[in-house]
C-alpha atoms as a PDB file:
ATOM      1  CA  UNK A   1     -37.979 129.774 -50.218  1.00  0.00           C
ATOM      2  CA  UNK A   2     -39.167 128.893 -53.584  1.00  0.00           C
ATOM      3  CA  UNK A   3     -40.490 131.998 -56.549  1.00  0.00           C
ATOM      4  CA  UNK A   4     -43.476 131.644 -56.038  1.00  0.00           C
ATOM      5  CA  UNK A   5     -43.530 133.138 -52.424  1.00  0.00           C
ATOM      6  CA  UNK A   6     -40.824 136.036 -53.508  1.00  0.00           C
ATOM      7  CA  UNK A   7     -41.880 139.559 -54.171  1.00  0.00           C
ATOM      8  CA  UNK A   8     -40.525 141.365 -57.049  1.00  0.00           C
ATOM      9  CA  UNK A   9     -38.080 143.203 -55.122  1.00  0.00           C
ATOM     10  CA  UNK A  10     -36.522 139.779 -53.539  1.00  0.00           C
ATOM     11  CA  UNK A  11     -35.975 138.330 -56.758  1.00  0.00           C
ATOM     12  CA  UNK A  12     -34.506 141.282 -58.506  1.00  0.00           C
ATOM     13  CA  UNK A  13     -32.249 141.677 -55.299  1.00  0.00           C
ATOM     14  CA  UNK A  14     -31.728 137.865 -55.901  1.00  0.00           C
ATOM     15  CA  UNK A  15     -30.870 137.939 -59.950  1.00  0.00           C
ATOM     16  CA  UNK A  16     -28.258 141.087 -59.059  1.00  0.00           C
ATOM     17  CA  UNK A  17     -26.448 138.910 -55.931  1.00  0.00           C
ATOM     18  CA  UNK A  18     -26.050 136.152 -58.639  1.00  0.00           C
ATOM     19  CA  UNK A  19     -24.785 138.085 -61.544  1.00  0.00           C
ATOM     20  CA  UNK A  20     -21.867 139.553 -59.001  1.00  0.00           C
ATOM     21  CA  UNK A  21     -21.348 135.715 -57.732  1.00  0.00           C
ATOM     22  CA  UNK A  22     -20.561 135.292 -61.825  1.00  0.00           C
ATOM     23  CA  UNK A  23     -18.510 138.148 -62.342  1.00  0.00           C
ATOM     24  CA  UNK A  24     -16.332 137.113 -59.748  1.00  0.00           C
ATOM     25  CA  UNK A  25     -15.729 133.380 -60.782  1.00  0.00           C
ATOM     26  CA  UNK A  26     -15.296 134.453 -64.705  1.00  0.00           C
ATOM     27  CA  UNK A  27     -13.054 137.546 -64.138  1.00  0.00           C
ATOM     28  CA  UNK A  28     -10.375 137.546 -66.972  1.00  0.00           C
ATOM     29  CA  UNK A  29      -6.813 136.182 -65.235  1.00  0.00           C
ATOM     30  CA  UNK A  30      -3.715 137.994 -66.056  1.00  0.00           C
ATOM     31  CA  UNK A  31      -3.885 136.319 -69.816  1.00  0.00           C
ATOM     32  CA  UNK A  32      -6.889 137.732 -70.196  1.00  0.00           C
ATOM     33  CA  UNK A  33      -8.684 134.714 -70.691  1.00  0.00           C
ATOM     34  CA  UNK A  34     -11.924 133.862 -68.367  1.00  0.00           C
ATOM     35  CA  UNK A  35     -10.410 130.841 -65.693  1.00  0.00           C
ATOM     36  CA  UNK A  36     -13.844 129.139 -65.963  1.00  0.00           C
ATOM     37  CA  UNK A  37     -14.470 129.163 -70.051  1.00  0.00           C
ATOM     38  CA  UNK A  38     -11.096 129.786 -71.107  1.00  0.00           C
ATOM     39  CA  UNK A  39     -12.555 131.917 -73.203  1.00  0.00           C
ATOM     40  CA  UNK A  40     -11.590 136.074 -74.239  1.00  0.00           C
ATOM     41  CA  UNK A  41     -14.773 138.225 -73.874  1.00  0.00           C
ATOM     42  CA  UNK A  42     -16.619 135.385 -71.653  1.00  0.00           C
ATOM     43  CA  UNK A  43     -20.555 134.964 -72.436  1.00  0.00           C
ATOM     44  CA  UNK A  44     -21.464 134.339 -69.172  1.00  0.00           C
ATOM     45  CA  UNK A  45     -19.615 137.377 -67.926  1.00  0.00           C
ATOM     46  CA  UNK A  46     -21.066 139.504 -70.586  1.00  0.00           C
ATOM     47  CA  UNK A  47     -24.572 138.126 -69.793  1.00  0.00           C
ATOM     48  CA  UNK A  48     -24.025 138.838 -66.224  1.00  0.00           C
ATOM     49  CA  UNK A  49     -22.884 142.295 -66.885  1.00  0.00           C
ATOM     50  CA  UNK A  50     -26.692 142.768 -69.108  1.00  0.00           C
ATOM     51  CA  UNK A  51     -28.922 142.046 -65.708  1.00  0.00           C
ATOM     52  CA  UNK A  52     -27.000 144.093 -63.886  1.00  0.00           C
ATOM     53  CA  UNK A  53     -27.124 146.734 -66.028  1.00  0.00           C
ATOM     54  CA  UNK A  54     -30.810 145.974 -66.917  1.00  0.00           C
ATOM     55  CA  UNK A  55     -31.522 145.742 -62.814  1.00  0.00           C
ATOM     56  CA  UNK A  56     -29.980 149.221 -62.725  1.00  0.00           C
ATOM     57  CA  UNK A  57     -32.495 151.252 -65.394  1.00  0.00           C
ATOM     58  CA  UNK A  58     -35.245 149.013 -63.934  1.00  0.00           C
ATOM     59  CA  UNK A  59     -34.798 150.739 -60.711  1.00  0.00           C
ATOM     60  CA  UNK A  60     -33.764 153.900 -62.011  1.00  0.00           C
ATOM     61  CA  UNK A  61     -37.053 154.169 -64.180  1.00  0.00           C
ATOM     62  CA  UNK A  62     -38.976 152.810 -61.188  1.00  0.00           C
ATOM     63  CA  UNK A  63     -37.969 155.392 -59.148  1.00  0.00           C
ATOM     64  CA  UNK A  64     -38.067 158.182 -61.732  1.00  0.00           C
ATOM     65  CA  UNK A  65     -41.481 157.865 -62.883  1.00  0.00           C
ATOM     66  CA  UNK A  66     -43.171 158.354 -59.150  1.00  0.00           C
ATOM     67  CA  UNK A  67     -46.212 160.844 -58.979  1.00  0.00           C
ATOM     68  CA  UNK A  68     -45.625 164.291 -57.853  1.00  0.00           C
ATOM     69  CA  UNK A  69     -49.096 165.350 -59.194  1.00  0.00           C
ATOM     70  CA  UNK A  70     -52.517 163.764 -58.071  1.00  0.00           C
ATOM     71  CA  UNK A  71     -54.294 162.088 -60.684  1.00  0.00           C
ATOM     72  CA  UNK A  72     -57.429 164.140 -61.629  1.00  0.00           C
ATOM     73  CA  UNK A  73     -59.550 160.723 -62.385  1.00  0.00           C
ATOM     74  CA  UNK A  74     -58.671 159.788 -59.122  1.00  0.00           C
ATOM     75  CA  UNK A  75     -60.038 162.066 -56.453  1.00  0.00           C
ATOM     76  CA  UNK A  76     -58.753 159.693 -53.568  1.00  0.00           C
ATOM     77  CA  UNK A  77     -55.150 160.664 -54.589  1.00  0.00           C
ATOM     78  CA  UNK A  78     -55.840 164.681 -53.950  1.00  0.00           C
ATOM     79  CA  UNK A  79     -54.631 165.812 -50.490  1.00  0.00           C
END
């Protein structure tokens, strides 16, 4: 299924499955470098980490700034 036919929640689900995928292939070996990049402190690793950290305050804020009071301009929402 292509983008276009995803809902927000599918493709955020989507980015989070594919910055794990990363984290496993570029975890640091017992040298500490990154198998993939051969690399200390991997980019890709450390860009995976950002969207999954990002993904996590996304839903956090999402979920934090839900109504508890109805909207006065909105009558509809009262009761």
């Amino acid at each position: 299924m292509t983008a276009p036919f995803l809902s927000l929640t599918q493709i955020r689900n989507r980015l989070i499955l594919t910055a794990r995928w990363i984290l496993r292939d570029h975890r640091p070996g017992p040298d500490g470098l990154c198998p993939v990049c051969r690399v200390p402190g991997c980019p890709v690793a450390t860009a995976a980490r950002n969207v999954l950290r990002t993904a996590e305050e996304v839903q956090q804020r999402s979920t934090a700034t839900e109504r508890t009071e109805p909207d006065e301009e909105n009558p509809q929402q009262a009761g």
